[in-house]
Protein backbone atom coordinates (compact mmCIF):
# COMPACT_ATOMS: atom_id res chain seq x y z
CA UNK A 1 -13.69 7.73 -8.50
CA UNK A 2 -13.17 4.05 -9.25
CA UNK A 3 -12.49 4.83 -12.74
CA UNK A 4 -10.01 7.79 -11.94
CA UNK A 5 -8.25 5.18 -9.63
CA UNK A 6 -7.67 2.61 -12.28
CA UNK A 7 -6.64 4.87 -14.70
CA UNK A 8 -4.02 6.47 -12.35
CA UNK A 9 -2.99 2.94 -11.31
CA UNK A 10 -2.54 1.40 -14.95
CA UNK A 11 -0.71 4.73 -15.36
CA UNK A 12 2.13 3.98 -12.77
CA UNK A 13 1.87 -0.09 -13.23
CA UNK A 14 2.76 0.71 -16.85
CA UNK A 15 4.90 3.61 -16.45
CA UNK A 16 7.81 1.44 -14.80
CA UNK A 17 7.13 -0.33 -11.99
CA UNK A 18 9.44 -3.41 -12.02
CA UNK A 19 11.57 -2.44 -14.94
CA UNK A 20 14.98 -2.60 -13.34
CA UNK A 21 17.78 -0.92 -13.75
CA UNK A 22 20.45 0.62 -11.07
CA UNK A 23 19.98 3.25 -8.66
CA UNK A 24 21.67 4.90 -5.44
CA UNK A 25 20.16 6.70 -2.39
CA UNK A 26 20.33 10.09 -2.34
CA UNK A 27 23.03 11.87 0.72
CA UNK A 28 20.49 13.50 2.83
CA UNK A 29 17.35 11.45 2.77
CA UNK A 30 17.37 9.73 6.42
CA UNK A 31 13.94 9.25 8.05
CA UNK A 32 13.03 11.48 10.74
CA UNK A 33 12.23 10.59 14.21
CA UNK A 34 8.51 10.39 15.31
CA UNK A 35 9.17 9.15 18.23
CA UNK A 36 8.59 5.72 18.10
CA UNK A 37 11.80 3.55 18.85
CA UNK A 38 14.07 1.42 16.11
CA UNK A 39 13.79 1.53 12.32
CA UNK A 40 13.88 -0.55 9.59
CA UNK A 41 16.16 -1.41 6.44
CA UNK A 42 15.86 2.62 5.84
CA UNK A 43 18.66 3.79 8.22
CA UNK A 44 18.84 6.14 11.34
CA UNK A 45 16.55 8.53 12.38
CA UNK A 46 16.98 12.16 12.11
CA UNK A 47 15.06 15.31 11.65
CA UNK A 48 17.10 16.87 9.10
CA UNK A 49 15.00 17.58 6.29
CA UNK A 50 16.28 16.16 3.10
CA UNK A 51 16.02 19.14 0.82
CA UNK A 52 16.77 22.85 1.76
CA UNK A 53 13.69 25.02 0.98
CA UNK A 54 15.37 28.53 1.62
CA UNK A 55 17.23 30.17 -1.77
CA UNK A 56 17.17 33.32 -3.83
CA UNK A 57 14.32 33.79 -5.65
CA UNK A 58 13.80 35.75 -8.84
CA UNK A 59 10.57 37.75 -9.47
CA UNK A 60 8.29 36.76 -12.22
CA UNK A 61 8.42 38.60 -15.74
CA UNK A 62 5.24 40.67 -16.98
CA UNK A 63 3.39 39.14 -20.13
CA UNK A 64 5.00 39.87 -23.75
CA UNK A 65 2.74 41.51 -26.35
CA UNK A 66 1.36 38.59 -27.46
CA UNK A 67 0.29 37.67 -23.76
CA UNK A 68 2.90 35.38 -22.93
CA UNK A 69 5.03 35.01 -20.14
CA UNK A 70 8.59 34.56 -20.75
CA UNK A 71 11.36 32.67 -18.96
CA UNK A 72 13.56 35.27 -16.97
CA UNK A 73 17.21 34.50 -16.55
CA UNK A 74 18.69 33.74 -13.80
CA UNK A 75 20.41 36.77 -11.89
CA UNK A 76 22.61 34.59 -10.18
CA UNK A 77 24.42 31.53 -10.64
CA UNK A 78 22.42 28.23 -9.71
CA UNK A 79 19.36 30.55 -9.95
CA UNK A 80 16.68 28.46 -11.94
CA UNK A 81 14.58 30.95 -14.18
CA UNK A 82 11.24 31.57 -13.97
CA UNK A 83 9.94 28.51 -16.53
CA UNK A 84 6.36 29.44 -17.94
CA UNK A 85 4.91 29.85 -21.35
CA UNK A 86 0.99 29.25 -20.09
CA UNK A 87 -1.70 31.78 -20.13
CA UNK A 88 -4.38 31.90 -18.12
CA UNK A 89 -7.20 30.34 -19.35
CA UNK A 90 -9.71 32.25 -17.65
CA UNK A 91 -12.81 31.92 -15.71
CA UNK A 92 -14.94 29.47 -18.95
CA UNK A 93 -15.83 26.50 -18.00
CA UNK A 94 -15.45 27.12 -13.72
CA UNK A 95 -17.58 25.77 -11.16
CA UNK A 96 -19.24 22.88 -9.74
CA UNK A 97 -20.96 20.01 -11.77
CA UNK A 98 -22.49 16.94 -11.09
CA UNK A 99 -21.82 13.57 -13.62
CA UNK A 100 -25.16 12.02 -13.11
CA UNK A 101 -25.10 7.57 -13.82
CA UNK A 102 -25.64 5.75 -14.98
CA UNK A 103 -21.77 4.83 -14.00
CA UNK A 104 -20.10 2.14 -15.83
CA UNK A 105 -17.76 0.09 -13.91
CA UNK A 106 -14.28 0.14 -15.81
CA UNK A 107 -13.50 -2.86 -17.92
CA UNK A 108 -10.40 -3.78 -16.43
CA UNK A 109 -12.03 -4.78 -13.31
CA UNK A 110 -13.70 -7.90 -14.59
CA UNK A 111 -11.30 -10.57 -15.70
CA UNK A 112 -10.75 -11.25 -18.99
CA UNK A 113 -11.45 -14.45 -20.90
CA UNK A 114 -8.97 -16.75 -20.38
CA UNK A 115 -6.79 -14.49 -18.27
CA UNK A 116 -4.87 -15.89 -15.50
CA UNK A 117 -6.85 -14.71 -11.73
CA UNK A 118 -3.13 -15.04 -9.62
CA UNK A 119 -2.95 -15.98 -6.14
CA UNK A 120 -4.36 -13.76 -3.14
CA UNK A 121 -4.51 -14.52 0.43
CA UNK A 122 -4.64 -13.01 3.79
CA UNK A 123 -2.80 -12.74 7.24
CA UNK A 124 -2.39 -10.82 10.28
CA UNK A 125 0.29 -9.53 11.20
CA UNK A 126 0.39 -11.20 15.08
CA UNK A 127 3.95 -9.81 16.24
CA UNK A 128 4.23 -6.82 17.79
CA UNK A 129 6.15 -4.07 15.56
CA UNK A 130 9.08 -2.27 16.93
CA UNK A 131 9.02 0.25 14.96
CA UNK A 132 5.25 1.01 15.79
CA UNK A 133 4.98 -0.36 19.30
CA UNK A 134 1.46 0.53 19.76
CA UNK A 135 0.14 -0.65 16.45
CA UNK A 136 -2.09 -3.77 16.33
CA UNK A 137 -0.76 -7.38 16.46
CA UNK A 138 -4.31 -7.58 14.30
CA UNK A 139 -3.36 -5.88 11.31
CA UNK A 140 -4.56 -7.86 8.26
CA UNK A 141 -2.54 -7.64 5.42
CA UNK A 142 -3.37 -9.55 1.48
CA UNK A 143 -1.57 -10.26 -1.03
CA UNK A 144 -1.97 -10.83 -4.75
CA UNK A 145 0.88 -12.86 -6.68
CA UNK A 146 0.44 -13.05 -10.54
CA UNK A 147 0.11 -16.10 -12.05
CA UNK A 148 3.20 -15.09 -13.97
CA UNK A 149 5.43 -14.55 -11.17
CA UNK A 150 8.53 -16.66 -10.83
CA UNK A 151 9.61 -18.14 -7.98
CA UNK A 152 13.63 -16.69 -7.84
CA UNK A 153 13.19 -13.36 -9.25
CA UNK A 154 13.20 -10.42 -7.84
CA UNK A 155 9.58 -9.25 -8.30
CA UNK A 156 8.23 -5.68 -8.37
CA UNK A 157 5.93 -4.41 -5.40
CA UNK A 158 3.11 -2.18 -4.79
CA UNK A 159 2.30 -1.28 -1.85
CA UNK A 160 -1.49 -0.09 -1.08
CA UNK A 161 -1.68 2.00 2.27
CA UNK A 162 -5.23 1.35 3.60
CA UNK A 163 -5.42 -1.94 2.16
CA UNK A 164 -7.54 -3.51 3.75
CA UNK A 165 -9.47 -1.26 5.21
CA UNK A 166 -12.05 1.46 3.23
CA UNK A 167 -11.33 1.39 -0.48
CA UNK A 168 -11.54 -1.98 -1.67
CA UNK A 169 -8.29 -2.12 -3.03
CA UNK A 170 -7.20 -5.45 -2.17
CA UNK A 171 -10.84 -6.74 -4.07
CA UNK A 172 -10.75 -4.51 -7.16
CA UNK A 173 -7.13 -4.14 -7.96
CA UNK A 174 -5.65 -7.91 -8.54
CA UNK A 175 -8.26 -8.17 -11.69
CA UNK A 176 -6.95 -4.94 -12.92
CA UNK A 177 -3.44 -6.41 -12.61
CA UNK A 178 -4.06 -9.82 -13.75
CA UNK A 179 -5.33 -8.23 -17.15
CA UNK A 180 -2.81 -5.85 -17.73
CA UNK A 181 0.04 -8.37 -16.87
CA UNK A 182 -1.95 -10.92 -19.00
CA UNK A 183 -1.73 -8.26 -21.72
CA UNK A 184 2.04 -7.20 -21.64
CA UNK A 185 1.26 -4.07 -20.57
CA UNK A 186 2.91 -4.40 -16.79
CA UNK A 187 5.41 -6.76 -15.50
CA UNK A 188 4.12 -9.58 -13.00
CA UNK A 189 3.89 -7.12 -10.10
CA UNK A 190 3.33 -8.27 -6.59
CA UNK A 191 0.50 -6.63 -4.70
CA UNK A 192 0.66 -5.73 -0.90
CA UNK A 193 -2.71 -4.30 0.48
CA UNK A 194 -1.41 -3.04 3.91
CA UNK A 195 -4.25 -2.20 6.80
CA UNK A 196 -3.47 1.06 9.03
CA UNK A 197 -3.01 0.66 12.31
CA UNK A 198 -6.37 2.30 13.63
CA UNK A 199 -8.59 5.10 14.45
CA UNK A 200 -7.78 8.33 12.22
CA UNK A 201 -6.43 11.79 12.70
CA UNK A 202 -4.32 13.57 15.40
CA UNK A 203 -3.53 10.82 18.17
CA UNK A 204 -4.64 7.95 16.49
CA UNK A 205 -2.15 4.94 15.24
CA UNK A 206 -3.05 5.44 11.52
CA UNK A 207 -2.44 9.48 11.89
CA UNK A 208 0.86 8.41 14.01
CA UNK A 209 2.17 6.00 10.69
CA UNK A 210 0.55 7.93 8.07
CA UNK A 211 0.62 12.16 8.88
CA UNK A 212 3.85 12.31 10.41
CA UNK A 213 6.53 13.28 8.17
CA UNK A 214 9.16 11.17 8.26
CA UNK A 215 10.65 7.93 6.77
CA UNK A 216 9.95 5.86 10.00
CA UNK A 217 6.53 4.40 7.82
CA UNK A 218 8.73 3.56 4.81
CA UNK A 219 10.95 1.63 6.78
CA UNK A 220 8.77 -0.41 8.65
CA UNK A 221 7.16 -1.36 4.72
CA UNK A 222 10.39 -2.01 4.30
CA UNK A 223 12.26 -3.76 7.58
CA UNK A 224 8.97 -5.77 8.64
CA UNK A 225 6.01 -5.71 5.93
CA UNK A 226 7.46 -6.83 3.09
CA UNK A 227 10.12 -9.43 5.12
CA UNK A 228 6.61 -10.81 6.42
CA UNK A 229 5.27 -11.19 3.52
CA UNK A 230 8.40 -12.93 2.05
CA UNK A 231 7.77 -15.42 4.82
CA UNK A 232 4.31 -15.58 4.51
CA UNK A 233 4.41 -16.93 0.74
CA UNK A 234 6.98 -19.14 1.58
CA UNK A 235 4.41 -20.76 3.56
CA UNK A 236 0.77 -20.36 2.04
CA UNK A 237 2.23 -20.31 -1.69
CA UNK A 238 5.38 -22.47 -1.47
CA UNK A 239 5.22 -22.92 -5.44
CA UNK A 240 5.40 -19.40 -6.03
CA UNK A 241 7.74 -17.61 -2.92
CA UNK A 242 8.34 -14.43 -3.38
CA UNK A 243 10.89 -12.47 -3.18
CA UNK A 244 11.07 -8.98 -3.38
CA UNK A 245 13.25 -6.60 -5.88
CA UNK A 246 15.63 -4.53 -3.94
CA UNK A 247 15.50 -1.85 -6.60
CA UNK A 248 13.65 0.79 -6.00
CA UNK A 249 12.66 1.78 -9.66
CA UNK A 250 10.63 -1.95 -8.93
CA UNK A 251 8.79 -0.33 -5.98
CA UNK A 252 5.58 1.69 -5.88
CA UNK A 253 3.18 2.80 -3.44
CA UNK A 254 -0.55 3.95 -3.73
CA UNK A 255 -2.65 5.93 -1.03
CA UNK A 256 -5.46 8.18 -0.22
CA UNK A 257 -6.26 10.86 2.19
CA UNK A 258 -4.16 10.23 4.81
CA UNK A 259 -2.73 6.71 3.20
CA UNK A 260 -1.65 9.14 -0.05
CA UNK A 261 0.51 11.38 2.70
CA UNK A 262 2.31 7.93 3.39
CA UNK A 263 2.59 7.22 0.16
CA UNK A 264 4.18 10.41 -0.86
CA UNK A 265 6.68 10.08 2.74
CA UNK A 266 7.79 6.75 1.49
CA UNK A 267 9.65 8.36 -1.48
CA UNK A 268 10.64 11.40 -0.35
CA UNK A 269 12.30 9.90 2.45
CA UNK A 270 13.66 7.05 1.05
CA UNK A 271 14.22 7.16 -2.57
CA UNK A 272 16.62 4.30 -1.62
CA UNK A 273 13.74 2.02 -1.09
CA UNK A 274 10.25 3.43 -3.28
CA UNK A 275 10.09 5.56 -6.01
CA UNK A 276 6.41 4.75 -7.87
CA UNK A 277 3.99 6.83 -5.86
CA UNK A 278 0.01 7.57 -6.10
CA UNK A 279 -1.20 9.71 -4.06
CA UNK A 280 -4.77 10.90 -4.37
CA UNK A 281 -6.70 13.39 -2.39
CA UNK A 282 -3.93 13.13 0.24
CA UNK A 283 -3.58 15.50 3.28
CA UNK A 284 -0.66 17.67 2.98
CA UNK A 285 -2.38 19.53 5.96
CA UNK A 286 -1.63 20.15 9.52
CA UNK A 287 -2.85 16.90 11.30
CA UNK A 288 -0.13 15.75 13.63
CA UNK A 289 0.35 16.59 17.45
CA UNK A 290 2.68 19.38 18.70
CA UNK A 291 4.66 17.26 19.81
CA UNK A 292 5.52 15.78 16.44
CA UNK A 293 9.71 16.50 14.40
CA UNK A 294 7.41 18.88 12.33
CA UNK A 295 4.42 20.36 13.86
CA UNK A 296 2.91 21.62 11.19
CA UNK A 297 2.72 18.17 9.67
CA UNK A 298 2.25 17.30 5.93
CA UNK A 299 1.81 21.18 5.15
CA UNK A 300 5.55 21.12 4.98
CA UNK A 301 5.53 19.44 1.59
CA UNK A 302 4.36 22.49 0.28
CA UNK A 303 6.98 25.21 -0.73
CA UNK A 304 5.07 27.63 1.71
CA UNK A 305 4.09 26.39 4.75
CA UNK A 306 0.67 28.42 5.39
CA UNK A 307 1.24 28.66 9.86
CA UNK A 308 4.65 30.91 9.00
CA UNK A 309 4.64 33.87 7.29
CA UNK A 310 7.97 33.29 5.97
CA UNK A 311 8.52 31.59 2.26
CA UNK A 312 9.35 29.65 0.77
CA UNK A 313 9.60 27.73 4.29
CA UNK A 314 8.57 23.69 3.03
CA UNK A 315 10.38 20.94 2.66
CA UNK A 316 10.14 21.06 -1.30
């Protein structure tokens, strides 16, 4: 797992994170209400969702004589064709297996000779959110700053859902970033290892700012997160102040379980504000209350959502 996580995570660091360039909000994308009062630098609350899942469809073409499947055209204008050229591979190779150890611990997780370690330290949030009311005043949030940060430029973000909590990110990941910055092969990005708010699932705080699907979570990284943070560096790393890129091509987020259904809310919310996303092993699964702007939760990200027998019925 560790090894799948740095791979995916060199993968998005060197992908683009931080390389800037100029980009607009899409109409349509507003964060929807969960029922928690204000919002952040993400704009109003509404449940509209940004994408309209209904549309003709067009029905699949059988497989050519050579066992192919070929693109159909579209019957109708704005109709995209059917867009497959794969065969199925079969049943070879299925089923379970076990990797037995030894496991060796990936080599970007040690520091490198000579390679720069960065700055990280720790805080708690102590002021009450108002966008999450309820959360924790004791919500501990680190930070790693690359040695090659500088003070005055916009710097690139990623923000780790669950950050301090369960999957060691905020140990393991700011040697993996101080040798791939050290290296060229990333910009100096600025790490933000986030704690959830508590407890887990339906009625919890973490299932309130993680499952619900919305863009209130994206805006509170946005409106009070990363503002804190701002301030915090000011204070505990006056030599190296951050401050963070408003482009959103410079911001990524990484999460798991339900951290990864954050993750992936962040950007489809507000492409405005985060467009890197991880997401690994998240749950795109019904796991919010009734009560919730979509009831069925993060199964809406899905083009069919499986509690209606209508489809395509999602959000995608």
């Amino acid at each position: 797992m560790k090894l799948l996580r740095v791979s995916l995570l060199c993968a998005l660091a060197t992908a683009a994170c931080g390389q800037s360039h100029e980009a607009s909000p899409r109409p349509g994308d507003d964060a929807g209400s969960a029922g928690a009062g204000g919002s952040g630098g993400g704009g109003g609350a509404t449940t509209q969702p940004p994408h309209d899942g209904a549309g003709p469809s067009v029905d699949a073409p059988a497989p050519n004589d050579a066992g192919l499947v070929e693109a159909a055209p579209a019957r109708d204008a704005g109709v995209m064709p059917v867009d497959s050229s794969a065969t199925d591979p079969g049943t070879d190779g299925d089923g379970v297996f076990m990797l037995t150890g030894p496991y060796k611990k990936a080599p970007e997780y040690t520091l490198g000779a000579g390679v720069p370690a960065g700055k990280t330290f720790s805080f708690t949030m102590g002021a009450a959110s108002t966008i999450y009311p309820k959360a924790p005043t004791t919500r501990k949030i680190t930070v790693f700053v690359p040695a090659q940060y500088k003070t005055g430029t916009p710097a690139p973000v990623m923000v780790f859902q669950d950050g301090t909590d369960f999957y060691g990110f905020d140990t393991s990941v700011p040697p993996v970033f101080a040798n791939l910055i050290a290296k060229g092969a990333m910009p100096p990005v600025v790490a933000v290892f986030a704690g959830n708010g508590g407890g887990d699932s339906v009625g919890s705080e973490r299932g309130l700012e993680y499952d619900t699907v919305s863009g209130l979570y994206a805006a509170w990284v946005d409106g009070e997160l990363l503002p804190r943070v701002e301030m915090e560096t000011a204070t505990q790393l006056p030599a190296q102040a951050v401050t963070f890129t408003k482009d959103p091509e410079g911001r990524g987020a990484v999460g798991g379980s339900s951290g990864g259904a954050a993750t992936f809310s962040m950007a489809w919310w507000h492409p405005d504000l985060f467009r890197r996303v991880i997401t690994f092993s998240g749950t795109f699964v019904n796991q919010v209350p009734a009560s919730s702007p979509f009831p069925h939760g993060c199964w809406v990200y899905h083009d069919e959502d499986p509690y209606d027998a209508t489809a395509p019925n999602g959000l995608i």
